[in-house]
C-alpha atoms as a PDB file:
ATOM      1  CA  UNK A   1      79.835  45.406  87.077  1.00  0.00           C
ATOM      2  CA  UNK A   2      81.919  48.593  87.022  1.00  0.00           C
ATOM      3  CA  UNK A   3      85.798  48.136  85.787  1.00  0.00           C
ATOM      4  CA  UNK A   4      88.473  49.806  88.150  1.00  0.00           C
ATOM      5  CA  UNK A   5      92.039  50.191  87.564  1.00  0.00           C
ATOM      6  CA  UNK A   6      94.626  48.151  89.486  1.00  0.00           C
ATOM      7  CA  UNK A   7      97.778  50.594  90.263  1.00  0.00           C
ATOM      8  CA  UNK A   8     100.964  49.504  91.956  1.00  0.00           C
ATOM      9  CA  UNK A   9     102.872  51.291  94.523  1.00  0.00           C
ATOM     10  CA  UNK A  10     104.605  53.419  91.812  1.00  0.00           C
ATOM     11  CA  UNK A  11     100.766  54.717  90.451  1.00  0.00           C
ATOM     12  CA  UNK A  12     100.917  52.223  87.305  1.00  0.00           C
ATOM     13  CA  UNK A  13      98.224  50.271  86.257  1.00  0.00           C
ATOM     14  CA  UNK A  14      98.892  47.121  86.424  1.00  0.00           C
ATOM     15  CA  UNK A  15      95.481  45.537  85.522  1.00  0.00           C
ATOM     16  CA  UNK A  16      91.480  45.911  86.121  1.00  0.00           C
ATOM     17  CA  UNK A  17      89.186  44.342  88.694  1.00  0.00           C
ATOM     18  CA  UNK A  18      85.319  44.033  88.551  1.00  0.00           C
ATOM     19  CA  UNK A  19      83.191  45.705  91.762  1.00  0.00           C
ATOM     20  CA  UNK A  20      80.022  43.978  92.281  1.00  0.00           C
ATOM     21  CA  UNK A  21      76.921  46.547  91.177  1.00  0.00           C
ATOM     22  CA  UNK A  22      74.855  44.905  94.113  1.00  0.00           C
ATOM     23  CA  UNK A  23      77.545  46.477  97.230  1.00  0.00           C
ATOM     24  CA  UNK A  24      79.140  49.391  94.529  1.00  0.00           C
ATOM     25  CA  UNK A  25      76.488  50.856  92.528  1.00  0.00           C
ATOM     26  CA  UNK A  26      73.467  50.918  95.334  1.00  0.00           C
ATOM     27  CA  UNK A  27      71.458  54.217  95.484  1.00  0.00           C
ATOM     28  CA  UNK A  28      72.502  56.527  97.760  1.00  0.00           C
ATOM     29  CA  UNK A  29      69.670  57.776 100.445  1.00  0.00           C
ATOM     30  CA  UNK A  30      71.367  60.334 103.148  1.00  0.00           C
ATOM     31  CA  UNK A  31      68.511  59.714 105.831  1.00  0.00           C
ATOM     32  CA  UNK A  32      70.040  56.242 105.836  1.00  0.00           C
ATOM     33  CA  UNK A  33      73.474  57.088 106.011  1.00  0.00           C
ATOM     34  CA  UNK A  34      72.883  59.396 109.124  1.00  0.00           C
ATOM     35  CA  UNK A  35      70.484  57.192 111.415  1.00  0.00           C
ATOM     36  CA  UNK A  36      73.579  54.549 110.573  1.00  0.00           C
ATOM     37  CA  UNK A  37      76.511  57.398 111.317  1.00  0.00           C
ATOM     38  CA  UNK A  38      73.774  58.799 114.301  1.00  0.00           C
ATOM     39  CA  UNK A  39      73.766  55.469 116.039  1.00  0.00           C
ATOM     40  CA  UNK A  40      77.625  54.464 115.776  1.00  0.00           C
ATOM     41  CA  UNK A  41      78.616  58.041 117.268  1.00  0.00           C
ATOM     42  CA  UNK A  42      76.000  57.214 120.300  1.00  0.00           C
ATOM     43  CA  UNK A  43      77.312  54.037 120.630  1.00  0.00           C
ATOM     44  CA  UNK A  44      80.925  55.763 121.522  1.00  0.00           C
ATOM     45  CA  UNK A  45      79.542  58.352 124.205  1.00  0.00           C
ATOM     46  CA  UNK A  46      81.092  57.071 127.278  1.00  0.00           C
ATOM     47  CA  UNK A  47      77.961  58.081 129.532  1.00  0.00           C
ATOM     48  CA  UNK A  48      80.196  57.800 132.620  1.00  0.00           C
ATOM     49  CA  UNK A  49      79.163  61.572 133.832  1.00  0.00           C
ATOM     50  CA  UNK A  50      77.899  61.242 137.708  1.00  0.00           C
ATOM     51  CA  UNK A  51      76.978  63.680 140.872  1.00  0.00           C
ATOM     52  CA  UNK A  52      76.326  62.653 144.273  1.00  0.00           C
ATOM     53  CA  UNK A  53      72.982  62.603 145.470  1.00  0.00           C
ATOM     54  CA  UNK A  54      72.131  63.154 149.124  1.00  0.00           C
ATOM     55  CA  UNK A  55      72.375  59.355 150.214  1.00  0.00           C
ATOM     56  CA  UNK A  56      75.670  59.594 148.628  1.00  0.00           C
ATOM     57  CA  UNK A  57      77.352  62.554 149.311  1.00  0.00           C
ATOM     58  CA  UNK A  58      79.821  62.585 152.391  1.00  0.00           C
ATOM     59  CA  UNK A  59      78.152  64.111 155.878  1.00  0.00           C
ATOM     60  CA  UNK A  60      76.217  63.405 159.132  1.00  0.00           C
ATOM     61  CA  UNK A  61      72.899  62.519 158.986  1.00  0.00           C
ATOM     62  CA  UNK A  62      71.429  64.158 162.332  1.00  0.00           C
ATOM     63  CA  UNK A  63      69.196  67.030 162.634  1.00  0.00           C
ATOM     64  CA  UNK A  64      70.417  70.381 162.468  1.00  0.00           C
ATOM     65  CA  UNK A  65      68.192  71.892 165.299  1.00  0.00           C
ATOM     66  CA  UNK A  66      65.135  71.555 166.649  1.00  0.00           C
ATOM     67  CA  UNK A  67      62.088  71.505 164.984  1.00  0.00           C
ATOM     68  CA  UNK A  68      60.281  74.044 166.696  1.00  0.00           C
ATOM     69  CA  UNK A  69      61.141  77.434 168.439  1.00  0.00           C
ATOM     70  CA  UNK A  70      64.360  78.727 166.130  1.00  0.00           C
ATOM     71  CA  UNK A  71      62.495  80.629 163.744  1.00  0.00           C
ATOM     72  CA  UNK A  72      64.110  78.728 161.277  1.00  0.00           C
ATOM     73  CA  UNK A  73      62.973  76.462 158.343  1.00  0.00           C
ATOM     74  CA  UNK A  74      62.165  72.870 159.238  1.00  0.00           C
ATOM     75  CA  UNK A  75      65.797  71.271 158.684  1.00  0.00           C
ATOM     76  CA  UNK A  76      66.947  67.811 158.783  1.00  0.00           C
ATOM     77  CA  UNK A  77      69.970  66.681 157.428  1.00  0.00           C
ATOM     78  CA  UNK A  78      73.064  69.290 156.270  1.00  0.00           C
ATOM     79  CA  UNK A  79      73.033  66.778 153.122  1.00  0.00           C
ATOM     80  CA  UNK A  80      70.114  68.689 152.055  1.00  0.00           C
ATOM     81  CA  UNK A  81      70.431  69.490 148.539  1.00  0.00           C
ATOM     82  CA  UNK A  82      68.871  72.916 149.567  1.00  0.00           C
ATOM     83  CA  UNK A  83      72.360  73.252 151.258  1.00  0.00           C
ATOM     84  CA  UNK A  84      75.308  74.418 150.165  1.00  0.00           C
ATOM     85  CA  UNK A  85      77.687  70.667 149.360  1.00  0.00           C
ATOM     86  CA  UNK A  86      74.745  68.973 149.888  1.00  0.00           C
ATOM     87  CA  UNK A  87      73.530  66.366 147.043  1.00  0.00           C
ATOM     88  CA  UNK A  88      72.382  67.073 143.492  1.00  0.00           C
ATOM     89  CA  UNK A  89      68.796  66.929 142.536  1.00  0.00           C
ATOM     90  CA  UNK A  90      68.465  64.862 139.206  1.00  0.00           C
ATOM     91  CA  UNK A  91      71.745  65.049 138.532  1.00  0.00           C
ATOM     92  CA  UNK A  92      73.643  62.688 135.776  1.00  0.00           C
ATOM     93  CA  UNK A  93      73.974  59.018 136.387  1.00  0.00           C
ATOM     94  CA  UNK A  94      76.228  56.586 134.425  1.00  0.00           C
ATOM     95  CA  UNK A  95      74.205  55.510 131.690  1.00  0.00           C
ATOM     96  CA  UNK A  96      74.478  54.170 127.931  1.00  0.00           C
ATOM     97  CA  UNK A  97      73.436  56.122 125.077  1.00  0.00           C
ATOM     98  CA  UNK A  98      73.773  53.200 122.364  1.00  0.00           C
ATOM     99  CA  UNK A  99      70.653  52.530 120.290  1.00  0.00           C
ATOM    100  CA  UNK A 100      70.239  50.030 117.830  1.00  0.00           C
ATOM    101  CA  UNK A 101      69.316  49.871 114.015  1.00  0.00           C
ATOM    102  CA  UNK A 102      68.365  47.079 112.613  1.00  0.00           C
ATOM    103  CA  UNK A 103      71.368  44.821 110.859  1.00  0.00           C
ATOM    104  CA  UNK A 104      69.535  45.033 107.468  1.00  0.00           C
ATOM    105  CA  UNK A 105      69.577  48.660 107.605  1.00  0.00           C
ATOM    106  CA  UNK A 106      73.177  48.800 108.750  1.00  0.00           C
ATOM    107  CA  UNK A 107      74.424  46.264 105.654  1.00  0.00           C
ATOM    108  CA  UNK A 108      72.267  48.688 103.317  1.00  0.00           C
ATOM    109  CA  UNK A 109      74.264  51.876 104.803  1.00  0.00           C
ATOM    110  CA  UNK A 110      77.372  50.081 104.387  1.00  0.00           C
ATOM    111  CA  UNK A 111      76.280  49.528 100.665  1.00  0.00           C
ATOM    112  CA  UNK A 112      75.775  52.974 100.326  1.00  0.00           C
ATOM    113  CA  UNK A 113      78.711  54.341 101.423  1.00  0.00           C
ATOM    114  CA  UNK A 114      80.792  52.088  99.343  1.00  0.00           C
ATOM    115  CA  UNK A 115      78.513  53.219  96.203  1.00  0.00           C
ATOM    116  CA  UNK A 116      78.841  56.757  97.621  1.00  0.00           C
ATOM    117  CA  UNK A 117      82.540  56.822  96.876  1.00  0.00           C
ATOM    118  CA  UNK A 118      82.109  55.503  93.441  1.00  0.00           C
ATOM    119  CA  UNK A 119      79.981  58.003  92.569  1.00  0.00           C
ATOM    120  CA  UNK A 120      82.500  60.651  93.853  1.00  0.00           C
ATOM    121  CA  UNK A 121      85.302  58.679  91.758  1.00  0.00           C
ATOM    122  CA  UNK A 122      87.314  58.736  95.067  1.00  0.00           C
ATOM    123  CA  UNK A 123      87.743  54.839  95.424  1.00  0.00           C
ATOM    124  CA  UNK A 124      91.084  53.374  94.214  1.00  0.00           C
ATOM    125  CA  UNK A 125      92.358  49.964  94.218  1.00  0.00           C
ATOM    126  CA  UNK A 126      96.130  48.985  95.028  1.00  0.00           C
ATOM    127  CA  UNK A 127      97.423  45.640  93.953  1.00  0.00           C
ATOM    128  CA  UNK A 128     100.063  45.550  97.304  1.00  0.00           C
ATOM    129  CA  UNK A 129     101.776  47.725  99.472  1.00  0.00           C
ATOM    130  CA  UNK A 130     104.597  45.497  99.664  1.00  0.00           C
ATOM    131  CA  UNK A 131     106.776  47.324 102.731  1.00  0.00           C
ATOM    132  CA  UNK A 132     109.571  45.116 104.419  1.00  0.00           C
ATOM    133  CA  UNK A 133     109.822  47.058 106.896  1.00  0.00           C
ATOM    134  CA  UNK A 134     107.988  50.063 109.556  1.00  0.00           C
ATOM    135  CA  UNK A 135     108.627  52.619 107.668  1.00  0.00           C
ATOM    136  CA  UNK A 136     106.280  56.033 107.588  1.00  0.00           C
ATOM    137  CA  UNK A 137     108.466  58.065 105.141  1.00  0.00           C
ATOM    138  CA  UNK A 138     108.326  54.640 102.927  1.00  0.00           C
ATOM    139  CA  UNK A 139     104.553  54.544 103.129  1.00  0.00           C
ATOM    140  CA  UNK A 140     104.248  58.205 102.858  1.00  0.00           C
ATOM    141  CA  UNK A 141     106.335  58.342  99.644  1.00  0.00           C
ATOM    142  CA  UNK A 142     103.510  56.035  98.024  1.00  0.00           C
ATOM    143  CA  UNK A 143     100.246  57.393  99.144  1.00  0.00           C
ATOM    144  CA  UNK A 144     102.359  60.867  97.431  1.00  0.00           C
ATOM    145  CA  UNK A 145     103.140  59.097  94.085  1.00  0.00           C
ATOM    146  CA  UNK A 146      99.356  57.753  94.667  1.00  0.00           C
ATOM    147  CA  UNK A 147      98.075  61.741  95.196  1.00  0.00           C
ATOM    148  CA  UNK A 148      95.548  60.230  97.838  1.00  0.00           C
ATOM    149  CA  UNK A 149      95.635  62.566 101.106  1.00  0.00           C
ATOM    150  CA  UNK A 150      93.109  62.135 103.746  1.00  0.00           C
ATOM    151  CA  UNK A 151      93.054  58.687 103.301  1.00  0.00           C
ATOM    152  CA  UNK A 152      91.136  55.278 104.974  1.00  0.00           C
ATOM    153  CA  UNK A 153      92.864  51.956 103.407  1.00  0.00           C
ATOM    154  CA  UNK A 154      91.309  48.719 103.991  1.00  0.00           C
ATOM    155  CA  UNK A 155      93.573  45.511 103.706  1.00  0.00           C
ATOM    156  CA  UNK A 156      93.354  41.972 104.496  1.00  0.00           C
ATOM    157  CA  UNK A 157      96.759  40.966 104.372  1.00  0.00           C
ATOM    158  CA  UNK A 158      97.787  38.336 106.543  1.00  0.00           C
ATOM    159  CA  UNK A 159     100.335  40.519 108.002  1.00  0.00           C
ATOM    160  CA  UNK A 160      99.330  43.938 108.268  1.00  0.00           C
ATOM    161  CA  UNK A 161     101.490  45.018 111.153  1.00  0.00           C
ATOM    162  CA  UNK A 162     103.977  46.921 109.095  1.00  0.00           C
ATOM    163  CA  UNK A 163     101.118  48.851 107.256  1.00  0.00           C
ATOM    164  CA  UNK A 164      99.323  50.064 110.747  1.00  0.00           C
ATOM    165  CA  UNK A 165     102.050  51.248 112.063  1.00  0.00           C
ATOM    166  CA  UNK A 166     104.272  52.384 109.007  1.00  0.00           C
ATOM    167  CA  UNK A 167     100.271  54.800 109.132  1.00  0.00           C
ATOM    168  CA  UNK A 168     100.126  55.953 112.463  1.00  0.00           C
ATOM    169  CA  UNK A 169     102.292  58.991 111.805  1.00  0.00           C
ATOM    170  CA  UNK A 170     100.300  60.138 108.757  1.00  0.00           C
ATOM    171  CA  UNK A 171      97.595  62.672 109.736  1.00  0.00           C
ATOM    172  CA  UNK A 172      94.679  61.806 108.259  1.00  0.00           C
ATOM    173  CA  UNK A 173      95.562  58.380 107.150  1.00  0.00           C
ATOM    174  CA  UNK A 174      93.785  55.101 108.698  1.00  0.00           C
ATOM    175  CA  UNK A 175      94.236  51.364 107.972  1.00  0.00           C
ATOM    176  CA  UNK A 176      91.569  48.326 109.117  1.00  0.00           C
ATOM    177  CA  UNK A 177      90.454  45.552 107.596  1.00  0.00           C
ATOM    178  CA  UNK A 178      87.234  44.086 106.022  1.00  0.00           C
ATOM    179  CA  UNK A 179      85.864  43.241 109.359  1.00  0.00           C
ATOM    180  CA  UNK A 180      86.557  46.697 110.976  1.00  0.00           C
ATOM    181  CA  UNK A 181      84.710  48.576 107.789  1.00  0.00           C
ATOM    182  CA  UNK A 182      82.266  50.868 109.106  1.00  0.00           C
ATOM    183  CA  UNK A 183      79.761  53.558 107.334  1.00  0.00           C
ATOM    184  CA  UNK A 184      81.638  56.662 109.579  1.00  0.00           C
ATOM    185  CA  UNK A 185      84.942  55.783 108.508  1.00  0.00           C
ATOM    186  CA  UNK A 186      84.133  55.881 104.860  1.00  0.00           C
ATOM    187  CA  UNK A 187      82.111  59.196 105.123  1.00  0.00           C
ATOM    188  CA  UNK A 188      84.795  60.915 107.377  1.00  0.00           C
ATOM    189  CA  UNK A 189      87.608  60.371 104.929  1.00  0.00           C
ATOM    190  CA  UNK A 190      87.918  61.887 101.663  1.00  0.00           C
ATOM    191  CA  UNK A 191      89.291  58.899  99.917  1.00  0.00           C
ATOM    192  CA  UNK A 192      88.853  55.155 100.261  1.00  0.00           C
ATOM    193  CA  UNK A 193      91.575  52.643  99.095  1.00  0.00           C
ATOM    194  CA  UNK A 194      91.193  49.593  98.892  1.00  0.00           C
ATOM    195  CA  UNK A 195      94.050  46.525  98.260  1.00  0.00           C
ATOM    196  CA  UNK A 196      93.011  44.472  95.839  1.00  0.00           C
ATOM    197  CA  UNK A 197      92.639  41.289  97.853  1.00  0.00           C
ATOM    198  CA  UNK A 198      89.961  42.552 100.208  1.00  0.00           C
ATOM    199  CA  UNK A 199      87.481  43.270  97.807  1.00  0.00           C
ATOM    200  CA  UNK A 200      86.365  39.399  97.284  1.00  0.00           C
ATOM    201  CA  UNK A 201      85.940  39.725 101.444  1.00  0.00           C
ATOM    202  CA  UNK A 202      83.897  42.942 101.172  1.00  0.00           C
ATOM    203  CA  UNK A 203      81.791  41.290  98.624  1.00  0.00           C
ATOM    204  CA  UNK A 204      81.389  38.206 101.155  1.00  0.00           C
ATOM    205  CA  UNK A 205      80.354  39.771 103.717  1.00  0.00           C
ATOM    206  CA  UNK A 206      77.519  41.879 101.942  1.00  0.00           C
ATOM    207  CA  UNK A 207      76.718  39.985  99.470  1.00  0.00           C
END
């Protein structure tokens, strides 16, 4: 198991704690990481683009002219898409562009991407945040006194109102929990910190 440093909201180190090698020391494989990262961005595509065929689109349905004697093409209805406002040929439907990997593969991603950061020495460990109140500057001042910028924090605190939205004014600064942790989030942000308590949950719900 790999020792990491505890620090306190003043950047002290207050003790160590042991990360699992099985979830924090896996071996990184990047085709892994991006069919994970490839299906979770598919997954948010709305899909909801949509054009109006000709049964849909708004006009009357009788014949133009006459078949035969105008000289002109054979028409039938002005919802023709060979019209101009008539319907769309093949056009876009609602649709969903989610695809599945296989929950095995995901948990090994999620491995990864927690080993990933170890590697990269850019996972930290807080003992408590301790805030009393919703306070930005108050949260600000420690991530500064921390030097971490570009930041996703997990927590598992019973209560942690006053850290999400003490965050929401930080740019580049996001806060879920254990249940919420997800292989794009820890890619897309520089640094991962972690309070100390939610690291027996990670390790409970990959282990």
């Amino acid at each position: 198991m790999a020792a990491v440093d505890v620090l306190n909201s003043a950047g002290e180190k207050v003790s160590e704690t042991q990360l699992p090698d099985e979830i924090f020391s896996v071996p990184v494989k990047a085709s892994v990481l991006h069919d994970v990262v490839r299906s979770q961005l598919a997954s948010r595509r709305e899909g909801t683009a949509a054009s109006k065929t000709r049964g849909v689109v708004k006009g009357s349905t009788r014949k133009l002219f006459r078949q035969k004697g105008t000289g002109n093409a054979r028409a039938g209805s002005i919802k023709s898409p060979l019209r101009k406002g008539g319907g769309i040929i093949f056009g876009p439907s609602p649709r969903s562009y989610a695809y599945k990997v296989p929950k095995k593969v995901r948990k090994l991603a999620l491995k990864m991407a927690l080993s990933s950061k170890c590697e990269e020495k850019s996972l930290f460990v807080i003992d408590d945040f301790k805030l009393d109140q919703i306070k930005t500057r108050q949260l600000a001042s420690v991530l500064e006194v921390l030097k971490l910028n570009n930041l996703l924090i997990v927590s598992d605190a019973q209560d942690d109102t006053l850290l999400e939205l003490s965050s929401r004014n930080i740019p580049h600064v996001k806060v879920i929990k254990t249940a919420g942790l997800n292989v794009y989030d820890i890619l897309k942000y520089k640094h991962l910190l972690l309070v100390e308590s939610s690291i027996q949950n990670i390790q409970g719900r990959l282990s």
